[in-house]
C-alpha atoms as a PDB file:
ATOM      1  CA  UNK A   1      -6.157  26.305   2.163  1.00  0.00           C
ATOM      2  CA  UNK A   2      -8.541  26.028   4.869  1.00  0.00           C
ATOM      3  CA  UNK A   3      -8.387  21.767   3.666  1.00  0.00           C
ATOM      4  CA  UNK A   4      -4.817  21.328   4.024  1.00  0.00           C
ATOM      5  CA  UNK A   5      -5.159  22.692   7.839  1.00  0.00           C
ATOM      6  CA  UNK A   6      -7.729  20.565   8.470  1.00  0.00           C
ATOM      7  CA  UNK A   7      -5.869  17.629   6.789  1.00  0.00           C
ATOM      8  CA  UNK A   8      -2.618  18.367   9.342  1.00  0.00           C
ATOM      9  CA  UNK A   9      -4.616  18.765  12.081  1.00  0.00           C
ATOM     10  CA  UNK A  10      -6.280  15.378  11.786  1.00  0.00           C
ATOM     11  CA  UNK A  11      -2.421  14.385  11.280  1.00  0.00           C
ATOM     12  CA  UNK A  12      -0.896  15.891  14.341  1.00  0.00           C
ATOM     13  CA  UNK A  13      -4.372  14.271  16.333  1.00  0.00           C
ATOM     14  CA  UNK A  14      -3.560  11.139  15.224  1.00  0.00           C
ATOM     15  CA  UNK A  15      -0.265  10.633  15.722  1.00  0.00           C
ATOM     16  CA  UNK A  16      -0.697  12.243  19.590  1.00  0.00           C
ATOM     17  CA  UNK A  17      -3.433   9.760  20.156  1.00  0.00           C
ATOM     18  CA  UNK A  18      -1.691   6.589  18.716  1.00  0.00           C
ATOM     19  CA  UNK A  19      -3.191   3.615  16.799  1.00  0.00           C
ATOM     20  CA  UNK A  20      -6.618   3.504  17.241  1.00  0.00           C
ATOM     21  CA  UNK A  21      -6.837   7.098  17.944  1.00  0.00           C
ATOM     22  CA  UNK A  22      -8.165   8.230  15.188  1.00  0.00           C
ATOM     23  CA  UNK A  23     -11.139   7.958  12.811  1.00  0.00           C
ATOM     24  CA  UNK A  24     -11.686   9.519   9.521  1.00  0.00           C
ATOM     25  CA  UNK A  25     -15.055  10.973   8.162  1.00  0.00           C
ATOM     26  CA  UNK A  26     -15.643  11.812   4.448  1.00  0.00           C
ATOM     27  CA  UNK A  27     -18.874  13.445   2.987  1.00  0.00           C
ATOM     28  CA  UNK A  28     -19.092  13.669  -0.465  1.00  0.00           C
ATOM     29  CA  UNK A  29     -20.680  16.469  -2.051  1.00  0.00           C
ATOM     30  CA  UNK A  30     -21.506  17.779  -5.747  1.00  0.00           C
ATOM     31  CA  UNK A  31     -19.358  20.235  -5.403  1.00  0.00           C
ATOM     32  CA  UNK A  32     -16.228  17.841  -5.112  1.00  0.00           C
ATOM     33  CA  UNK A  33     -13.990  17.800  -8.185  1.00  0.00           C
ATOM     34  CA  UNK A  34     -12.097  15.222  -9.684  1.00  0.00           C
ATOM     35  CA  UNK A  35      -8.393  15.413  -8.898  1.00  0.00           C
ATOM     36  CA  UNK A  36      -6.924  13.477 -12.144  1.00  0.00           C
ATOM     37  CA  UNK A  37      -9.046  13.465 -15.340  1.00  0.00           C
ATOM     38  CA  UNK A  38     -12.849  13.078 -14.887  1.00  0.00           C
ATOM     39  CA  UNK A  39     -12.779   9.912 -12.622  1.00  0.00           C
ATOM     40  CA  UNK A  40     -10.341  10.421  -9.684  1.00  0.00           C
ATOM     41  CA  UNK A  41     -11.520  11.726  -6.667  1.00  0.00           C
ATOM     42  CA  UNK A  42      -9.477  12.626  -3.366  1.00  0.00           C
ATOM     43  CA  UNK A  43     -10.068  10.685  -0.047  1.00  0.00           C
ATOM     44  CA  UNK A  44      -7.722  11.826   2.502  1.00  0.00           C
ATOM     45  CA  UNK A  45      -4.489  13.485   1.469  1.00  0.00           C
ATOM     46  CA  UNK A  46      -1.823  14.587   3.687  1.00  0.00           C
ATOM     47  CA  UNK A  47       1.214  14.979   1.395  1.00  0.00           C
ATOM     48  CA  UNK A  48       0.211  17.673  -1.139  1.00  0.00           C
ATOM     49  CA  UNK A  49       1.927  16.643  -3.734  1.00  0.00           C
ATOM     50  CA  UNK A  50       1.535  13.550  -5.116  1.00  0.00           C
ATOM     51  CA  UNK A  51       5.458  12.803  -6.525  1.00  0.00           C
ATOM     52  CA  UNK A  52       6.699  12.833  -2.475  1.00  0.00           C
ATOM     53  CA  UNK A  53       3.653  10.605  -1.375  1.00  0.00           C
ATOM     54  CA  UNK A  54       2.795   7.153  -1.879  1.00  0.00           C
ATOM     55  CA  UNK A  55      -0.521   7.206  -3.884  1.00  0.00           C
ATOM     56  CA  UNK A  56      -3.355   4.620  -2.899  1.00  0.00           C
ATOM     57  CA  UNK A  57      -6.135   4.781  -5.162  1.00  0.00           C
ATOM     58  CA  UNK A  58      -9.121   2.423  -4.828  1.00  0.00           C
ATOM     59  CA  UNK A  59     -11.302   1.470  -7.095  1.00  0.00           C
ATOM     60  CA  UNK A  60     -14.900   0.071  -6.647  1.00  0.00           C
ATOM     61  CA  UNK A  61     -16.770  -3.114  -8.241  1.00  0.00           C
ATOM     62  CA  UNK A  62     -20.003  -3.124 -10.158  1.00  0.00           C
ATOM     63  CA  UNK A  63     -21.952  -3.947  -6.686  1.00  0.00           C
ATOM     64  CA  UNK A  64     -21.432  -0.124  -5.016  1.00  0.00           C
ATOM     65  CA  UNK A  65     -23.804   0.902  -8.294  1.00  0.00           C
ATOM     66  CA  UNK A  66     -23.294   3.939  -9.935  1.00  0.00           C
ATOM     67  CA  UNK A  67     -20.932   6.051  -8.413  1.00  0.00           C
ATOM     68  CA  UNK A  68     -22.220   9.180 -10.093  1.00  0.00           C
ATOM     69  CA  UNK A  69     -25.081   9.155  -7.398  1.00  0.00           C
ATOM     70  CA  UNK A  70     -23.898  10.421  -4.326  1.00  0.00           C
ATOM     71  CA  UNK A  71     -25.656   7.914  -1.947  1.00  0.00           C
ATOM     72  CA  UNK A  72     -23.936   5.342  -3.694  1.00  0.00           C
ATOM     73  CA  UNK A  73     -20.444   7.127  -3.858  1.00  0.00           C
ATOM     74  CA  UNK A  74     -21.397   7.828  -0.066  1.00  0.00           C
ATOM     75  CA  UNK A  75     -21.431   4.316   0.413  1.00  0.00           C
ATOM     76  CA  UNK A  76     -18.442   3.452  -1.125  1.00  0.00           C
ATOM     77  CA  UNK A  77     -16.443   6.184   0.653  1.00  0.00           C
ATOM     78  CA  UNK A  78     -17.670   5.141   3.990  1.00  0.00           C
ATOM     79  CA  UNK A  79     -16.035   1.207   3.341  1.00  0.00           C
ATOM     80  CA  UNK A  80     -13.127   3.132   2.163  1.00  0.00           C
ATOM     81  CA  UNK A  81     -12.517   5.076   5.732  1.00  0.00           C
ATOM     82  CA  UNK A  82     -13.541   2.360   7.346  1.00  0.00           C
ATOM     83  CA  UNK A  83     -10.994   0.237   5.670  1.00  0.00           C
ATOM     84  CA  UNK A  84      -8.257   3.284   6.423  1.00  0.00           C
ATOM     85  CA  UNK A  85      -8.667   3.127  10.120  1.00  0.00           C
ATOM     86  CA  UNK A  86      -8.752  -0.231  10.186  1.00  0.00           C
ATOM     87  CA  UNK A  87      -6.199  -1.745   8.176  1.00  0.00           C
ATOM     88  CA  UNK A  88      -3.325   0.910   7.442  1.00  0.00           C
ATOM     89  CA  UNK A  89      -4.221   2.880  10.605  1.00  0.00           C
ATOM     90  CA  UNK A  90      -3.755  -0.370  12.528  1.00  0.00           C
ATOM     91  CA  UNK A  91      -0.125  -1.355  10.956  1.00  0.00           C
ATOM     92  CA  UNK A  92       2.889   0.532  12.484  1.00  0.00           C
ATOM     93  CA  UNK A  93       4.669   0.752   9.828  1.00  0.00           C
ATOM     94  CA  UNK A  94       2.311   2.621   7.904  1.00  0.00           C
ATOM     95  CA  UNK A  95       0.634   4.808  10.552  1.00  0.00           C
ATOM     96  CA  UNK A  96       3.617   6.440  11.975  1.00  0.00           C
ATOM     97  CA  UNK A  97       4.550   7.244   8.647  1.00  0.00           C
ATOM     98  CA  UNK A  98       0.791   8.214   8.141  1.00  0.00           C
ATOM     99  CA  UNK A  99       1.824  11.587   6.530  1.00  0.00           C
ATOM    100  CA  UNK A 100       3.381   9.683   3.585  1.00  0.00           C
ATOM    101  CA  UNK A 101       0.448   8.414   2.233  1.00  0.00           C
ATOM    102  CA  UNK A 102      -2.676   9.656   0.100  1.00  0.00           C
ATOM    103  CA  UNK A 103      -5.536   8.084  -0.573  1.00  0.00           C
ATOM    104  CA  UNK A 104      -7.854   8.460  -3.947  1.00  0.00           C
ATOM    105  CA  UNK A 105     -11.365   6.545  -5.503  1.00  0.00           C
ATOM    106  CA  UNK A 106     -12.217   6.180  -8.905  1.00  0.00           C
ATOM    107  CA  UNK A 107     -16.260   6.623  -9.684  1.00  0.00           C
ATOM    108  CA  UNK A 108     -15.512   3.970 -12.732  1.00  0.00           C
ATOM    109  CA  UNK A 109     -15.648   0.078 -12.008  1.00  0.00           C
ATOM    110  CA  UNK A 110     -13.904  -3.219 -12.445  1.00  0.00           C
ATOM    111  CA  UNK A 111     -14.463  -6.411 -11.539  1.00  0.00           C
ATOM    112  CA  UNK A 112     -12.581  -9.509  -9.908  1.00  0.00           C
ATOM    113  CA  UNK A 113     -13.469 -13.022 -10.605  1.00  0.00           C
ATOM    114  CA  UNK A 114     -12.198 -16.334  -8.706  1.00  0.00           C
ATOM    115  CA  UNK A 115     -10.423 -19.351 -11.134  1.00  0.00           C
ATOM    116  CA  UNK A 116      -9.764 -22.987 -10.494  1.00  0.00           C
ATOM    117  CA  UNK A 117      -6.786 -24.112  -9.394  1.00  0.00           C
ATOM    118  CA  UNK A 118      -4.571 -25.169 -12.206  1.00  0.00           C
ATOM    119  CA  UNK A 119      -3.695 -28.845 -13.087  1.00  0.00           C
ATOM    120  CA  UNK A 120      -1.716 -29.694 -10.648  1.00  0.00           C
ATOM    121  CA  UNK A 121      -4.343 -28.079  -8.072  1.00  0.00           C
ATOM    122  CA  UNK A 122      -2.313 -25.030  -7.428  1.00  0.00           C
ATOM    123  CA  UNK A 123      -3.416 -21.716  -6.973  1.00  0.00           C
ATOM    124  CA  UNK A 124      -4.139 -19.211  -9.390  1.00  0.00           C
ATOM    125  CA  UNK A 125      -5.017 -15.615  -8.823  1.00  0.00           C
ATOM    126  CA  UNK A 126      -8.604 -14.106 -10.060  1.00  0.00           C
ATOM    127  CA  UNK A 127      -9.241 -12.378 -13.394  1.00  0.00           C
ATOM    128  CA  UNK A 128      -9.368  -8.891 -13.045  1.00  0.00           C
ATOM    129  CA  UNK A 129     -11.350  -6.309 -15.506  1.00  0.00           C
ATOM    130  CA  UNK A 130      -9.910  -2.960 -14.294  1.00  0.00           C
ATOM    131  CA  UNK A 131     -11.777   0.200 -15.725  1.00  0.00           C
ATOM    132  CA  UNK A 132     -10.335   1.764 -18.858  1.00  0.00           C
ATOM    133  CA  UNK A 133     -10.289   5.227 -16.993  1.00  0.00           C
ATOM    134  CA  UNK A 134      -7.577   3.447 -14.453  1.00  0.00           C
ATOM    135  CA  UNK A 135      -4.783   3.889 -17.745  1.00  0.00           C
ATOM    136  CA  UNK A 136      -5.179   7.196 -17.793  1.00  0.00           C
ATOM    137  CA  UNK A 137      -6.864   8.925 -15.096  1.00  0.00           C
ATOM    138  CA  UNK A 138      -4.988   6.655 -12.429  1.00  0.00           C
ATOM    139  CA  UNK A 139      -1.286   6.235 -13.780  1.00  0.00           C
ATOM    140  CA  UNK A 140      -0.001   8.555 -10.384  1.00  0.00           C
ATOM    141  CA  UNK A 141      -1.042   5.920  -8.240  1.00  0.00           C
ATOM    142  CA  UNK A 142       1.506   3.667  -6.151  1.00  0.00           C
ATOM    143  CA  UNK A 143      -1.223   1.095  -5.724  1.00  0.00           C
ATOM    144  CA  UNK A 144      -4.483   0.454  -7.233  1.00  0.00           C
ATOM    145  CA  UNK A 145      -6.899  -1.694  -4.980  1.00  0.00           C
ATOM    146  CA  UNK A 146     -10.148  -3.017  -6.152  1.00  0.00           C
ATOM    147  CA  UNK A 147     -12.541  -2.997  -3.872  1.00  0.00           C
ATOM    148  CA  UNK A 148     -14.839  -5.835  -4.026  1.00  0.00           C
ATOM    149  CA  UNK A 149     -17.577  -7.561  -2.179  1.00  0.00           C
ATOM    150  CA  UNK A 150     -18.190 -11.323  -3.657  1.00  0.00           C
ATOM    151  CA  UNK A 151     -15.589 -13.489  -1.485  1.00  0.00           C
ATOM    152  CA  UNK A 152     -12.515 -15.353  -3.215  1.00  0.00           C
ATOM    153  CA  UNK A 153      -8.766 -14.948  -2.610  1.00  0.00           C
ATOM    154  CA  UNK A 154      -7.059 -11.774  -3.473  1.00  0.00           C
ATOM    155  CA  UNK A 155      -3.602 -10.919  -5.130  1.00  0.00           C
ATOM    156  CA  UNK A 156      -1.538  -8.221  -5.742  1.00  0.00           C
ATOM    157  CA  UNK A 157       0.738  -7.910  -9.034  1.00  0.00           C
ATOM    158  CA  UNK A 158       3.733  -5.788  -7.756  1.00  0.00           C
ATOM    159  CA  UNK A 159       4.757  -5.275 -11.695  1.00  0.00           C
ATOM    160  CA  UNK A 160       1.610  -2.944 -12.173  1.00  0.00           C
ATOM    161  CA  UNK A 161       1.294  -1.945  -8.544  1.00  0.00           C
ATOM    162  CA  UNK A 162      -2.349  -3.502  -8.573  1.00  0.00           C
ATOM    163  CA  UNK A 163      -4.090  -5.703  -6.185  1.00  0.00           C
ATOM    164  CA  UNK A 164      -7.829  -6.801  -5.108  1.00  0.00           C
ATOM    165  CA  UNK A 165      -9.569  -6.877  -1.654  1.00  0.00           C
ATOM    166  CA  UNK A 166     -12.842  -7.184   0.621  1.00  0.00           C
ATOM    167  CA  UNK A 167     -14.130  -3.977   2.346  1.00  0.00           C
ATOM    168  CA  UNK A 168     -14.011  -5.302   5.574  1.00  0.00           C
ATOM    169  CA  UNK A 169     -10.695  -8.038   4.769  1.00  0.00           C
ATOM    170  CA  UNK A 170      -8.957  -5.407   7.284  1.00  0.00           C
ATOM    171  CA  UNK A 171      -5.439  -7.520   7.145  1.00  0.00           C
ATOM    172  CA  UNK A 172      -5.650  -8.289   3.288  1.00  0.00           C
ATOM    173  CA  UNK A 173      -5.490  -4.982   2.375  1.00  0.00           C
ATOM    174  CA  UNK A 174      -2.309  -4.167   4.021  1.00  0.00           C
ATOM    175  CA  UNK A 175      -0.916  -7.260   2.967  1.00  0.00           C
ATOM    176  CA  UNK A 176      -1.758  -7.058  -0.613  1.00  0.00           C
ATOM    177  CA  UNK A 177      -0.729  -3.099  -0.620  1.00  0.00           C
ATOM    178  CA  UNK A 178       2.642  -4.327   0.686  1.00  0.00           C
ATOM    179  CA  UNK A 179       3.247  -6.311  -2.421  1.00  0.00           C
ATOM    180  CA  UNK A 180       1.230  -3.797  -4.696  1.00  0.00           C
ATOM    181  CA  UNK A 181       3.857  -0.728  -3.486  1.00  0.00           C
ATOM    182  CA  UNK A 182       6.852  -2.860  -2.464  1.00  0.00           C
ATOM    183  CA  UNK A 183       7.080  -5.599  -4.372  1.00  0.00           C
ATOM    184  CA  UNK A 184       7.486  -7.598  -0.553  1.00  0.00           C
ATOM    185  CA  UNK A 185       7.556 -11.305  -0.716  1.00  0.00           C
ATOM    186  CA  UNK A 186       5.669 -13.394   1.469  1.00  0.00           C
ATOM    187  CA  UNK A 187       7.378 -14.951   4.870  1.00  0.00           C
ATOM    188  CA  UNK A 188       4.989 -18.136   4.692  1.00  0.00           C
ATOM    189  CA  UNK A 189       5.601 -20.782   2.242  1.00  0.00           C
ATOM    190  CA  UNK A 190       4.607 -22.391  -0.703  1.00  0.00           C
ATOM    191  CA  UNK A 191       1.395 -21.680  -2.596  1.00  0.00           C
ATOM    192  CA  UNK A 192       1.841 -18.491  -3.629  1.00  0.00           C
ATOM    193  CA  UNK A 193       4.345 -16.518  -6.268  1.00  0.00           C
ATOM    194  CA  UNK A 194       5.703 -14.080  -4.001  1.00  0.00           C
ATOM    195  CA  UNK A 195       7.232 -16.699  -1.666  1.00  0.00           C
ATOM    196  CA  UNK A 196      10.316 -17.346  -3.658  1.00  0.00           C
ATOM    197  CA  UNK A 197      11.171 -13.871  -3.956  1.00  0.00           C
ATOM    198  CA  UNK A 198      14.291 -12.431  -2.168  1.00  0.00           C
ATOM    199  CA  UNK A 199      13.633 -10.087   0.623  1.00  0.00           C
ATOM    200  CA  UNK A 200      14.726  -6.413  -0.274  1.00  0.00           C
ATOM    201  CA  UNK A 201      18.392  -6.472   0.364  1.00  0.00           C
ATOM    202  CA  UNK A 202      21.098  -6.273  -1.676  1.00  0.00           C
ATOM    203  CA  UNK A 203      24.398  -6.899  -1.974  1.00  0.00           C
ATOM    204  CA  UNK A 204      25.843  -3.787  -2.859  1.00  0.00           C
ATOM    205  CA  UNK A 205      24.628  -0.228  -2.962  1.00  0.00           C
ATOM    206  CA  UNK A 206      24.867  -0.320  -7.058  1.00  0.00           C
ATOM    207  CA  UNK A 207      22.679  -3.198  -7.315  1.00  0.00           C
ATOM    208  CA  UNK A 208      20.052  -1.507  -5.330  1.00  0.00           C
ATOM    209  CA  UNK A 209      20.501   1.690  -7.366  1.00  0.00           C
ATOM    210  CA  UNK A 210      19.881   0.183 -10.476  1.00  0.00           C
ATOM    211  CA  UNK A 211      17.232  -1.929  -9.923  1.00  0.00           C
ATOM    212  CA  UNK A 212      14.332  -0.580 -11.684  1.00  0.00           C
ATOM    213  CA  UNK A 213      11.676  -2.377  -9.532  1.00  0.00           C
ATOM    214  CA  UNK A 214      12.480  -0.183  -7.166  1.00  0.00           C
ATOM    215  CA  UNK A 215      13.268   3.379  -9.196  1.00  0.00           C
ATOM    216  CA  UNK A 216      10.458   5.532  -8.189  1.00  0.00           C
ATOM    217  CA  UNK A 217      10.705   5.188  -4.561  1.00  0.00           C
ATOM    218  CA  UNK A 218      14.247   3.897  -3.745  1.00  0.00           C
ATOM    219  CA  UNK A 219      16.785   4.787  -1.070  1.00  0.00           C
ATOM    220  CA  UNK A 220      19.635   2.990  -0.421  1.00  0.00           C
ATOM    221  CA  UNK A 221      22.009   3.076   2.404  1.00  0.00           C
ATOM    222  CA  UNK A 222      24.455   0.719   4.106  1.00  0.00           C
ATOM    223  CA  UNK A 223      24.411  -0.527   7.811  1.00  0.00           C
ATOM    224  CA  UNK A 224      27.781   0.876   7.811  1.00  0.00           C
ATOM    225  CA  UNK A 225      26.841   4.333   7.036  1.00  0.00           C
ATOM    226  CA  UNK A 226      23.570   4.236   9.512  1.00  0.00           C
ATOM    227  CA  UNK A 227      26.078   3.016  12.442  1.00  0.00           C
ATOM    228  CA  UNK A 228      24.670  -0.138  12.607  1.00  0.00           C
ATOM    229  CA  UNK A 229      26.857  -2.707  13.860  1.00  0.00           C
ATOM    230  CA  UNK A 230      27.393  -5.575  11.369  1.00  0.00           C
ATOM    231  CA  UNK A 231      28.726  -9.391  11.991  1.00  0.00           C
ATOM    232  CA  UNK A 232      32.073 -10.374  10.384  1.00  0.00           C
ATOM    233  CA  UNK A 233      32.679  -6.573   9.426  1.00  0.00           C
ATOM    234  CA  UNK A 234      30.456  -7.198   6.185  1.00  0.00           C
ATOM    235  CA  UNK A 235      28.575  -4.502   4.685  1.00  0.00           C
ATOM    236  CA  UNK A 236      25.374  -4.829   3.291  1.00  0.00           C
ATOM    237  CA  UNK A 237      23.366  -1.836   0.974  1.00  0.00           C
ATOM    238  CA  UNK A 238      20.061  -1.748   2.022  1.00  0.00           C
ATOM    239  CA  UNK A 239      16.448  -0.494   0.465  1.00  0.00           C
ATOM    240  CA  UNK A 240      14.371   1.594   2.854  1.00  0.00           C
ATOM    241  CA  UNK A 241      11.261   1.926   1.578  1.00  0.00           C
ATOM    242  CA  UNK A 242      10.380   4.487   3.818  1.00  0.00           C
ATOM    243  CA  UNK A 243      13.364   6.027   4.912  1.00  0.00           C
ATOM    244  CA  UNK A 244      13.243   4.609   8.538  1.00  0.00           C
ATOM    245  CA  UNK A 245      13.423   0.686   8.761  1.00  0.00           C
ATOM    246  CA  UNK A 246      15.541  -0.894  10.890  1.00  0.00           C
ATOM    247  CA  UNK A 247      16.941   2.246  12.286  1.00  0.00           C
ATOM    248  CA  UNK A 248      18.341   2.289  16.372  1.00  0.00           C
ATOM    249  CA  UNK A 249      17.934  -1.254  17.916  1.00  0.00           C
ATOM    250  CA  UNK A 250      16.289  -2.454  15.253  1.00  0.00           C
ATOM    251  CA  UNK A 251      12.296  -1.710  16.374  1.00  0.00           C
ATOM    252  CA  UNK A 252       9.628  -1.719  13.979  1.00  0.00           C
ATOM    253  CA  UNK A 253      10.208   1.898  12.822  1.00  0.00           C
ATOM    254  CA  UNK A 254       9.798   1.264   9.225  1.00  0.00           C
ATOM    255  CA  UNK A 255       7.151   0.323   6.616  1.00  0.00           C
ATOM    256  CA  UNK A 256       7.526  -3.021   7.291  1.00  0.00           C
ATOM    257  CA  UNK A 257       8.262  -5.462  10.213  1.00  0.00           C
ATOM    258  CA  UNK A 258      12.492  -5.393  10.614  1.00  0.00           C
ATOM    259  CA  UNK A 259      14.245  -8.297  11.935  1.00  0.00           C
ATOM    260  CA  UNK A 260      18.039  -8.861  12.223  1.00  0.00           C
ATOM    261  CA  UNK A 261      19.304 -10.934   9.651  1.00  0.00           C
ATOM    262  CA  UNK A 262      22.287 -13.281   9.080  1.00  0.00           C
ATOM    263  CA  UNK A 263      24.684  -9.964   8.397  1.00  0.00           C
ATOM    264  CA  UNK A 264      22.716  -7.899  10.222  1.00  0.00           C
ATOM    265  CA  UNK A 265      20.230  -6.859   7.422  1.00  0.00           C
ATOM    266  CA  UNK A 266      17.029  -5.793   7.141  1.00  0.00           C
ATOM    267  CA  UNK A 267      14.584  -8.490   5.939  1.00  0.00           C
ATOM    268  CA  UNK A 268      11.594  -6.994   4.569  1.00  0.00           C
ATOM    269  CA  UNK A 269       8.473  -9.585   4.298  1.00  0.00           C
ATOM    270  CA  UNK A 270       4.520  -9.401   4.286  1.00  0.00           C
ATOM    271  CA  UNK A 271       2.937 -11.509   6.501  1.00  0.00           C
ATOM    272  CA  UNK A 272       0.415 -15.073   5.865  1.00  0.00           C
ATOM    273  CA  UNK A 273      -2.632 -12.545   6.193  1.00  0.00           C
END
C-alpha cells in the first residue's frame, strides 16, 4: 500500500511541475519480486492494473551482464529511468497522460544485430534474438523494447508490439514505441515500411470497430459526436488512442501530435526521429 502512495505522489509531483519536472529513482533490492513469471520485474507503475494501462516492458542485451547480480540489474535500471525522463517524460503526448503507462524489465536477454541493405540497397531492419522468457513471462506487455548498446538502426514491428533501441537514443525510443503500441506510420518518406501506411482514421465508425490491429486498446468516436466542426458536413470515425487527441482547438492533447486534416481529421504520425 504504502508503494502505490508513493507511486501517486510522484504522479501528482510531476504533473504540477511539468516536463522536465520530474526524475525517477529506482533501487533494486533482493527482496524485489518478479511481477509475471520468474523474469519480469516492475519499474515504475502508476496504473495498478495492468488491463487499463499501456504496458512497456524493456528488455536488456547480453552487454548489461547478468542481471541476477544486482550491480548489474542496478545498472540496467538506472539507463532505464534515465531513458523514462528523458524520452517519454519529454513527449506531451505521453507525459500528460503519464498515469496511463507502466513500465517493466526482464532479467533475461536478447540481442539485436545490424543487416545489409538488400539488393537494391534498401533498408532492412536488424535480426532480433528476443529471450524465450519474453513468450511467456512478457505476453501483458503493449511494447517490448530491447535495450541495446552496439549502434545500428532500430525498428519497431507493430504486429508483435516489439521494437529495439539505444539507452541514451532519447527520441528513438518514443518513436519506435509509437509504432510498437500504435501501429503509427511514419510522416517522412521513403525508406522505411511504415511510410505507406494510412494514418489512423477511418472512414466509418464500423471500420474502426472491427479492425483488429487496433482491438485491445481502441476507441472510436466521430468529430460529429465530440462537437468538432467538420468541412463539407462530412463525418469522419476516428481512433483515439488515448482517449484525448485532437480534442478543443485541436492542441496536442493526445498521444500523438494532432493536426487538422482535409475533413477535419485527426492524422496520427511518428516523427523522422
Amino acid at each position: 500500500m504504502k508503494k502505490s502512495y508513493f507511486l501517486y505522489s510522484v504522479f501528482l509531483i510531476c504533473v504540477m511541475f511539468g516536463i522536465g519536472g520530474c526524475t525517477l529513482n529506482v533501487d533494486v533490492s533482493e527482496d524485489d519480486e518478479p511481477v509475471s513469471g520468474s523474469s519480469i520485474y516492475e519499474l515504475f507503475a502508476i496504473q495498478r492494473d495492468m488491463d487499463n494501462a499501456f504496458n512497456i516492458l524493456f528488455v536488456p542485451d547480453a552487454s548489461y551482464g547478468d542481471l541476477s547480480d544486482l550491480a548489474n540489474r542496478q545498472a540496467f535500471v538506472d539507463d532505464l529511468t534515465n531513458a523514462i525522463e528523458n524520452s517519454y517524460w519529454q513527449n506531451q503526448g505521453y507525459y500528460f497522460n503519464l498515469g496511463r503507462y507502466n513500465y517493466y524489465y526482464s532479467l533475461d536477454s536478447g540481442s539485436v544485430v545490424a543487416n545489409p541493405p538488400d539488393s537494391d540497397g534498401n533498408f532492412r531492419c536488424p535480426t532480433v534474438t528476443w529471450p524465450a522468457s519474453i513468450n511467456t513471462d512478457g505476453t501483458f506487455a503493449d511494447a517490448t523494447i530491447l535495450i541495446h548498446t552496439n549502434a545500428l538502426r532500430d525498428c519497431a514491428t507493430p504486429s508483435s508490439g516489439r521494437a529495439t533501441a539505444e539507452p541514451t537514443s532519447f527520441r528513438t525510443i518514443v518513436h519506435e514505441s509509437s509504432h510498437a503500441i500504435f501501429g503509427l506510420p511514419d510522416e517522412y518518406c521513403c525508406d522505411s515500411s511504415y511510410s505507406a501506411n494510412v494514418p489512423v482514421l477511418y472512414a466509418t465508425e464500423a471500420a474502426c470497430l472491427s479492425d483488429p490491429v487496433n482491438a485491445a486498446w481502441r476507441n472510436c468516436a466521430s468529430f460529429v459526436s465530440l462537437g468538432m466542426g467538420m468541412t463539407g458536413g462530412v463525418q469522419k470515425a476516428i481512433l483515439r488512442p488515448m482517449r484525448l487527441c485532437c480534442r478543443g482547438r485541436f492542441h496536442r492533447m493526445g498521444v500523438w501530435p494532432c493536426r487538422l486534416g482535409n475533413y477535419g481529421g485527426c492524422v496520427s504520425h511518428v516523427s523522422c526521429c
